[in-house]
N, C-alpha and C. Protein backbone atom coordinates (compact mmCIF):
# COMPACT_ATOMS: atom_id res chain seq x y z
N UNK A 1 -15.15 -11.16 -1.87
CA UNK A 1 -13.84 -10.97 -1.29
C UNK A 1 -13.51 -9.48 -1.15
N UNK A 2 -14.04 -8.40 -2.47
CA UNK A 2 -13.79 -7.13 -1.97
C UNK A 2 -14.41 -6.47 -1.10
N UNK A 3 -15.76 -7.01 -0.59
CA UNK A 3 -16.11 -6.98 0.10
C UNK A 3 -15.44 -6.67 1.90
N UNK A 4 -14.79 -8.09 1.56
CA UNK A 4 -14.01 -8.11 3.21
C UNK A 4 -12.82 -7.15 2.83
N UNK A 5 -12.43 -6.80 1.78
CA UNK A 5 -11.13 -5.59 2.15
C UNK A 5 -11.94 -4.58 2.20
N UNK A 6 -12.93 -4.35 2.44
CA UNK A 6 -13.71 -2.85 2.48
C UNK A 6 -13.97 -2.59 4.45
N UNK A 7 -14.49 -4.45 4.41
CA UNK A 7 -15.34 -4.54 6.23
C UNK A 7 -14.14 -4.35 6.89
N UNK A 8 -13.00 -4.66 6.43
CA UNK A 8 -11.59 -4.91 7.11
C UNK A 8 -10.91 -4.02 7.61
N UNK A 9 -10.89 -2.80 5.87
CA UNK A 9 -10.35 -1.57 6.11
C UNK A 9 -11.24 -0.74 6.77
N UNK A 10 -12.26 -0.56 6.77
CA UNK A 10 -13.47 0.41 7.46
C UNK A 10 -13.12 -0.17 9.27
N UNK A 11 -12.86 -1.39 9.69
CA UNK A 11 -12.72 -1.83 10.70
C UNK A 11 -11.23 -1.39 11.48
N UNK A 12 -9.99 -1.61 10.41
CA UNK A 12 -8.88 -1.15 10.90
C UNK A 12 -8.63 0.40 11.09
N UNK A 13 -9.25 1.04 10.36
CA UNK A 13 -8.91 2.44 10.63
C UNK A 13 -8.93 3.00 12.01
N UNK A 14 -8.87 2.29 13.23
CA UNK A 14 -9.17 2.62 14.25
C UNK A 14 -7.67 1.85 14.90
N UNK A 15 -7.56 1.34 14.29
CA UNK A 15 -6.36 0.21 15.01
C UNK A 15 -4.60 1.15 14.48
N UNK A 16 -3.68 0.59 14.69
CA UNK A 16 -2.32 0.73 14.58
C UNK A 16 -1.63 -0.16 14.68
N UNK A 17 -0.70 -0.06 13.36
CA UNK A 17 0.00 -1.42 13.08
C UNK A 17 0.96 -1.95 13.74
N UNK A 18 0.55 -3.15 14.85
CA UNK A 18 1.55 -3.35 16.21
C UNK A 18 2.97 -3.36 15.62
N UNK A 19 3.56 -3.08 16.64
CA UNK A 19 5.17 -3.14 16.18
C UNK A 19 6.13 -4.25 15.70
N UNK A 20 5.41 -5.79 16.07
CA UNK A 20 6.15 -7.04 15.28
C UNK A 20 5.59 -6.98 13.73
N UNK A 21 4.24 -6.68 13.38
CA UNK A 21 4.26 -6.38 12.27
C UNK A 21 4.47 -4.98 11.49
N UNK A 22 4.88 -4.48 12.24
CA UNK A 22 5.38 -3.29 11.15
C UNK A 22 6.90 -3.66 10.95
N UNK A 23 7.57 -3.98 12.07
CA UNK A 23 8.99 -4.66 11.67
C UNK A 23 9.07 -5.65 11.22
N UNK A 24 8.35 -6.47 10.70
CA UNK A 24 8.24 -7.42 9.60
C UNK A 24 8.10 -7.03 8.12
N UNK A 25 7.38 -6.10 8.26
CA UNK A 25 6.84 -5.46 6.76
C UNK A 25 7.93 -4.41 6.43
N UNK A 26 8.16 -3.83 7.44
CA UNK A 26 9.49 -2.74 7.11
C UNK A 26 10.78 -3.45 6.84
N UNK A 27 11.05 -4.49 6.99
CA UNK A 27 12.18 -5.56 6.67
C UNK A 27 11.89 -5.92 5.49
N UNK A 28 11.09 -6.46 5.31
CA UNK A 28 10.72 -7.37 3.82
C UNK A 28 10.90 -5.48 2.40
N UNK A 29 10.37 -4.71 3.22
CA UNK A 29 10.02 -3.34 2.03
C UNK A 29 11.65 -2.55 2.01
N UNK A 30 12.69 -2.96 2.35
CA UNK A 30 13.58 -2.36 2.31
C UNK A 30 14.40 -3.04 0.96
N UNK A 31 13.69 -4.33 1.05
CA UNK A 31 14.23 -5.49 0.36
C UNK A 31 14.19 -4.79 -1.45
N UNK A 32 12.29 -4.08 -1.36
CA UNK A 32 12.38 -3.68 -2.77
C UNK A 32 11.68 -1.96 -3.02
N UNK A 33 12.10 -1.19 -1.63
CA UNK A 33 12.29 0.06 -1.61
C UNK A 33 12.48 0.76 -3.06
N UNK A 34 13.80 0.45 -3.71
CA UNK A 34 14.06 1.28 -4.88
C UNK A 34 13.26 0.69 -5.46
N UNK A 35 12.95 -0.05 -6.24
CA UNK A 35 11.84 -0.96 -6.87
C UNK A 35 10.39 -0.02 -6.95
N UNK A 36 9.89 0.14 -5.79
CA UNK A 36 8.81 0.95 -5.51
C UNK A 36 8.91 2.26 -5.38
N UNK A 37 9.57 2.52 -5.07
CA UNK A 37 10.00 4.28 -5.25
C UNK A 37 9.92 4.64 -6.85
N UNK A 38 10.60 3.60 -7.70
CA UNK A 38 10.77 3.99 -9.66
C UNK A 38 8.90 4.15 -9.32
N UNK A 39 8.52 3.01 -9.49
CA UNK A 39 6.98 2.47 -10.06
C UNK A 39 5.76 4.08 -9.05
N UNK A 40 6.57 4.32 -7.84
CA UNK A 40 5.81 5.71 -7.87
C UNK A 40 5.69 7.05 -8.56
N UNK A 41 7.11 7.00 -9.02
CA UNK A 41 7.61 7.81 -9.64
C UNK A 41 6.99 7.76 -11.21
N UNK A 42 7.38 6.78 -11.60
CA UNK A 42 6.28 6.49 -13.16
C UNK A 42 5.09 6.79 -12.64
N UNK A 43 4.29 6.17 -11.83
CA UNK A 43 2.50 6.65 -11.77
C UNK A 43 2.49 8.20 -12.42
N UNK A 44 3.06 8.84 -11.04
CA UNK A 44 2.83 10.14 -11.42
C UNK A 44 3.53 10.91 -12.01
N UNK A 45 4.51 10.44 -12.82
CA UNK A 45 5.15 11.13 -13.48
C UNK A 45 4.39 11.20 -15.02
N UNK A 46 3.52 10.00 -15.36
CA UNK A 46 2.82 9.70 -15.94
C UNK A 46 1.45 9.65 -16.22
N UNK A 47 1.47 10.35 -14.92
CA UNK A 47 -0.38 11.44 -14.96
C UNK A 47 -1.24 10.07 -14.45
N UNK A 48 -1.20 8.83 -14.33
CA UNK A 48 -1.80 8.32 -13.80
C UNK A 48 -2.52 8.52 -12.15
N UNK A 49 -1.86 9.12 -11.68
CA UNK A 49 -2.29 9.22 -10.26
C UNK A 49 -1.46 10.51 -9.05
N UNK A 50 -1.97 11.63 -8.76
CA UNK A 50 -0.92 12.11 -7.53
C UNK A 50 -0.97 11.15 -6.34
N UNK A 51 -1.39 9.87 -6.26
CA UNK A 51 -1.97 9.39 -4.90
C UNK A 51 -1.35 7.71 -5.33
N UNK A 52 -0.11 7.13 -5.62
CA UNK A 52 -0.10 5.92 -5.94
C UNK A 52 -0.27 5.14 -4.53
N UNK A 53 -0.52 3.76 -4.62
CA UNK A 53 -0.59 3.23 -2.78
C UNK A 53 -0.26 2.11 -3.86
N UNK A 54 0.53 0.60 -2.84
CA UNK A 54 0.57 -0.21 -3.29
C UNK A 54 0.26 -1.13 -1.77
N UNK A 55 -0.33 -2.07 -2.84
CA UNK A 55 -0.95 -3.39 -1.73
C UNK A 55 -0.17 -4.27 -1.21
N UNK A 56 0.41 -4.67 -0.27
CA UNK A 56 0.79 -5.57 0.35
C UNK A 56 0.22 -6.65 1.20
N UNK A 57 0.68 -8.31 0.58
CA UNK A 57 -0.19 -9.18 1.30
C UNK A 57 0.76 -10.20 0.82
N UNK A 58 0.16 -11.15 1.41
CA UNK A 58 1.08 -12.20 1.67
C UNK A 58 0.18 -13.36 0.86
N UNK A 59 -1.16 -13.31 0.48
CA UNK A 59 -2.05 -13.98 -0.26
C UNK A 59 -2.44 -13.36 -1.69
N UNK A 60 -3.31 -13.81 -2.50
CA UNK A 60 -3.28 -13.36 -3.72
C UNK A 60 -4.56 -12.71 -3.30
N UNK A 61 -4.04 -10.76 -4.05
CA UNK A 61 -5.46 -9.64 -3.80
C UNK A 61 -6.00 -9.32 -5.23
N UNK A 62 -6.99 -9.05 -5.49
CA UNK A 62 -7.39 -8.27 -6.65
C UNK A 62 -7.41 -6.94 -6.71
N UNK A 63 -6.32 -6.15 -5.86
CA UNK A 63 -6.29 -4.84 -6.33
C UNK A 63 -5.40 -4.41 -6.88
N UNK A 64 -5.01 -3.86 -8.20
CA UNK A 64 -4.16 -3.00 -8.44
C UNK A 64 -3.76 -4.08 -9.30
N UNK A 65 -2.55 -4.08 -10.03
CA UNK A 65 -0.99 -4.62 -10.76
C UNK A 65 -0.18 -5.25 -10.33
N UNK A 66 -0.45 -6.36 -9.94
CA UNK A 66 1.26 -7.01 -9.46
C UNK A 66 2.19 -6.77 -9.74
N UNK A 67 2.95 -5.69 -9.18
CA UNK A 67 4.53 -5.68 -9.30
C UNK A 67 6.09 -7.10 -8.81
N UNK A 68 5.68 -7.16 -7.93
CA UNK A 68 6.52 -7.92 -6.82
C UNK A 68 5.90 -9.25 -6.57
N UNK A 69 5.90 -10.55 -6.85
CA UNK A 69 5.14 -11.75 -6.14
C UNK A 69 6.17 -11.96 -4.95
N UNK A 70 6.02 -12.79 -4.37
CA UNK A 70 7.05 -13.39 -3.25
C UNK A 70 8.05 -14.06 -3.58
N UNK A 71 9.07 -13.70 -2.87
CA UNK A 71 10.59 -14.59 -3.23
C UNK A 71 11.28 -14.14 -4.52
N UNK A 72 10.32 -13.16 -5.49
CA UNK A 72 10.72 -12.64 -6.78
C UNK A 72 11.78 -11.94 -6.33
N UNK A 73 12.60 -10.98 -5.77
CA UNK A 73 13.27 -9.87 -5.20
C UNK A 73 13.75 -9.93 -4.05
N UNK A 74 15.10 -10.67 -4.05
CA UNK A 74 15.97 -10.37 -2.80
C UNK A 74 15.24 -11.22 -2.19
N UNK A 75 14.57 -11.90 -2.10
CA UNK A 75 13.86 -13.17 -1.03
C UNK A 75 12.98 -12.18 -0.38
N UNK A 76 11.96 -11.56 -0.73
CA UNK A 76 11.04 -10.86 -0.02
C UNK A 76 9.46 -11.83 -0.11
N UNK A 77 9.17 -11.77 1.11
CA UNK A 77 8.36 -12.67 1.78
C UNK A 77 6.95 -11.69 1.56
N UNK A 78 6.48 -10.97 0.75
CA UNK A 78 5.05 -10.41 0.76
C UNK A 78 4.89 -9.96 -0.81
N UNK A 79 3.95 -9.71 -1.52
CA UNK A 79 2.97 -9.51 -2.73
C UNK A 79 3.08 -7.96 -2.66
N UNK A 80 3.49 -7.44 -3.68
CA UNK A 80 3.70 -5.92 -3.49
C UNK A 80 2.22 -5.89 -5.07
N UNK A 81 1.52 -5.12 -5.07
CA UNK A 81 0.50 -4.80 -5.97
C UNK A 81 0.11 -2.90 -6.27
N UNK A 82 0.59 -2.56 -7.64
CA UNK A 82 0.93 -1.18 -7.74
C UNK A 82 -0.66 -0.50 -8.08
N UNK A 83 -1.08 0.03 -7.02
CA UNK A 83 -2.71 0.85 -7.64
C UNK A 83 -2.68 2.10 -7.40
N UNK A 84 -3.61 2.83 -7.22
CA UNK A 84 -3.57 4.64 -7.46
C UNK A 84 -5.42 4.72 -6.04
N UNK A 85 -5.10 6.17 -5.40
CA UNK A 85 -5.85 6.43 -4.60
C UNK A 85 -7.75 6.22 -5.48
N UNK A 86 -7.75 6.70 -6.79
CA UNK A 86 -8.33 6.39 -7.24
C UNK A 86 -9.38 5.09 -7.76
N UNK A 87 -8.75 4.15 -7.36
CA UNK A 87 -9.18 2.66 -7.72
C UNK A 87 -9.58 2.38 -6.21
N UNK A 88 -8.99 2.68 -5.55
CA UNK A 88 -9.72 2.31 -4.29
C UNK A 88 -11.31 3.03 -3.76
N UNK A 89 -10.94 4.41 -4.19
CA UNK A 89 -12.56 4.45 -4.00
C UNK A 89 -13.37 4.10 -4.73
N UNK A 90 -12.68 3.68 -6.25
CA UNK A 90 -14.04 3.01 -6.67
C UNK A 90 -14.50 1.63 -6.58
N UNK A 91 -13.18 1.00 -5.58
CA UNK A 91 -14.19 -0.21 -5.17
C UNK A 91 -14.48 -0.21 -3.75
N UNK A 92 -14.74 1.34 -3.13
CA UNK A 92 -15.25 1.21 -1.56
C UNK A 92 -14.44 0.85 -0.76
N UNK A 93 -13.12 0.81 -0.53
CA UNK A 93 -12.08 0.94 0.14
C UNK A 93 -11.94 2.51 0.92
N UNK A 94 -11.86 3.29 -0.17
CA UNK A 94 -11.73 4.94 0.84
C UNK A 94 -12.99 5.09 -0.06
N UNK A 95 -14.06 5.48 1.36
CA UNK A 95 -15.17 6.02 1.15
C UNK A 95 -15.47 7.30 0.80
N UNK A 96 -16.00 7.37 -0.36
CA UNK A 96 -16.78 8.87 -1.17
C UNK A 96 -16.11 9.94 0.23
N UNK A 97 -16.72 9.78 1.00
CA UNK A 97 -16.64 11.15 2.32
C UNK A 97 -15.50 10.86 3.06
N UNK A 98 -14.33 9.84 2.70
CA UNK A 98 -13.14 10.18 3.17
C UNK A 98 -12.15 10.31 2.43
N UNK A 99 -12.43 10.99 0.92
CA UNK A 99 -11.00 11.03 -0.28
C UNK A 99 -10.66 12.59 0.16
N UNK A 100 -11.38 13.55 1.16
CA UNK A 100 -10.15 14.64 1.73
C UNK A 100 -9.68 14.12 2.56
N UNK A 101 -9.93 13.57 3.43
CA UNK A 101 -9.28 12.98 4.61
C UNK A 101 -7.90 12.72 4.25
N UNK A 102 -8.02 11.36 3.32
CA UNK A 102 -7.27 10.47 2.78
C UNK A 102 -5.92 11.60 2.49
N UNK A 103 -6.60 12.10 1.32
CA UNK A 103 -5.39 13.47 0.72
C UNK A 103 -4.36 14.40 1.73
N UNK A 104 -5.37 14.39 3.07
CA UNK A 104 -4.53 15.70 3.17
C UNK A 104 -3.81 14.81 4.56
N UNK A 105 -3.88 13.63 4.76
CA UNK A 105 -3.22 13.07 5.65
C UNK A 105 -2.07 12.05 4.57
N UNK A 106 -2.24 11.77 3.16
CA UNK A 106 -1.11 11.47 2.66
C UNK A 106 0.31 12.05 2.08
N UNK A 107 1.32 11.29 2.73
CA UNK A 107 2.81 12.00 2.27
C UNK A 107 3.69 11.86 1.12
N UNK A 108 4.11 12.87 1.44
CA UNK A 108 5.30 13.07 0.28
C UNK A 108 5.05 12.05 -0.41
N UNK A 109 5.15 11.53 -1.52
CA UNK A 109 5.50 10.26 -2.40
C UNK A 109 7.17 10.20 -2.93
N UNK A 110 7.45 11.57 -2.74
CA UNK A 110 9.13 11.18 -3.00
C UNK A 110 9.95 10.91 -1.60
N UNK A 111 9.30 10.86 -0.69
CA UNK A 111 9.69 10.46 0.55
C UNK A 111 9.04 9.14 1.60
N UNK A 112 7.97 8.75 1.31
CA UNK A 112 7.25 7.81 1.61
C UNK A 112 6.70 7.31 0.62
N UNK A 113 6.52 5.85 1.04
CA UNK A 113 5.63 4.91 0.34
C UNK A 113 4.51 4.74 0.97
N UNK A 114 3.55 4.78 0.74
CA UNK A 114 1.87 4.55 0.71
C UNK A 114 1.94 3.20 0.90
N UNK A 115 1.60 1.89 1.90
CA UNK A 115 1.24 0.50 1.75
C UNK A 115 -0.26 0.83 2.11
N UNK A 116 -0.95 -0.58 1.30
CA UNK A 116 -2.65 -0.85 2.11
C UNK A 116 -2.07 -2.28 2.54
N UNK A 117 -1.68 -2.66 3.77
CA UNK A 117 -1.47 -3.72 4.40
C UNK A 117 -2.71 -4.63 4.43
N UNK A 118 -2.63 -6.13 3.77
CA UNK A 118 -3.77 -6.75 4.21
C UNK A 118 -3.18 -7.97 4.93
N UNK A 119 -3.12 -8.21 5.62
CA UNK A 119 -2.94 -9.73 6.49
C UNK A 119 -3.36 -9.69 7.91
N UNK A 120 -4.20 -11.09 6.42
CA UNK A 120 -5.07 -12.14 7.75
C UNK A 120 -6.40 -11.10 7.70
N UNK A 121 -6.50 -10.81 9.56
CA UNK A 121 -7.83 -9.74 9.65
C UNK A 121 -7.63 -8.79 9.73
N UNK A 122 -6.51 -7.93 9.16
CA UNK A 122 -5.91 -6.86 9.35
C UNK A 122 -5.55 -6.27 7.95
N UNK A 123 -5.96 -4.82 7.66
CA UNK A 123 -6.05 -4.10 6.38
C UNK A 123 -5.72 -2.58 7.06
N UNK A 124 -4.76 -2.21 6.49
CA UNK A 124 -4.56 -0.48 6.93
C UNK A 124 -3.91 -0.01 6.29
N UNK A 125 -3.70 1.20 5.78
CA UNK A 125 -2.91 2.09 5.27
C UNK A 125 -2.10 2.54 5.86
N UNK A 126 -0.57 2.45 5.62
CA UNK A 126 0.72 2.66 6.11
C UNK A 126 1.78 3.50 5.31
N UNK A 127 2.44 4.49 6.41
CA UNK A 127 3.53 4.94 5.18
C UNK A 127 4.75 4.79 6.07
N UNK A 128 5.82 4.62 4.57
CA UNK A 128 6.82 4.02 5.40
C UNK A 128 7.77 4.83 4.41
N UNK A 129 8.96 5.47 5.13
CA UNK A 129 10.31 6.50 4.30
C UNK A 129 10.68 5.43 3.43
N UNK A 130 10.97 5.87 2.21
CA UNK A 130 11.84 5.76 1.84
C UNK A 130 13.33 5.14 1.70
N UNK A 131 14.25 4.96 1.95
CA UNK A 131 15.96 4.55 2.15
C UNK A 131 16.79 6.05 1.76
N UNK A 132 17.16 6.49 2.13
CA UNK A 132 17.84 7.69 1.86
C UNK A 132 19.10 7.22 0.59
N UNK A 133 19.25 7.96 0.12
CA UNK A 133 20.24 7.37 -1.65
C UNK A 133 21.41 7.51 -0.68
């Protein structure tokens, strides 16, 4: 199975997340925005990671910590899962020869959230602001 989040993500990196699903996912993530903003904030406030990403899916993933199941929070319809840039390359998600890439194209963490979107045949890395306080 980690397998296919590797063929998936290596496959999507070419694609962009059409606009009914990003306004689906940006609806459901507003739901537990503050929620995920604390749990970034602990990673690295806590030396675990400058690079937190959390998984989003709508099925059960093996990456990372379940934070969020479905319907847990405000009726949010997707699997929020808390991991670090780190865990992904070591299961071949961001490949050895793309952790600069990765770095210097990821944002702010006090201003964006990091998603690895998986649904269905579709896996990508997404960042999405914040909610302004």
């Amino acid at each position: 199975m980690l397998e296919d989040y590797q063929a998936i993500s290596n496959a999507a990196n070419s694609h962009d997340l059409d606009g009914k699903r990003l306004g689906i996912i940006s609806a459901d993530f507003a739901l537990v925005a503050d929620f995920l903003k604390e749990a970034s904030y602990q990673i690295r406030t806590r030396g675990f990671s400058k690079y937190p990403i959390f998984g989003v899916s709508q099925n059960p993933v093996q990456i990372g910590e379940r934070l969020i199941g479905m319907m847990e929070m405000n009726d949010n319809q997707w699997n929020y899962h808390a991991s670090v840039m780190e865990e992904y390359i070591a299961r071949g998600i961001i490949d050895n020869e793309n952790v600069e890439v990765f770095k210097s194209s990821y944002k702010d963490p006090d201003e964006f959230c990091c998603l690895f979107v998986l649904d269905r045949d579709f896996a990508s890395f997404v960042y999405i602001p914040f909610p302004e306080d």
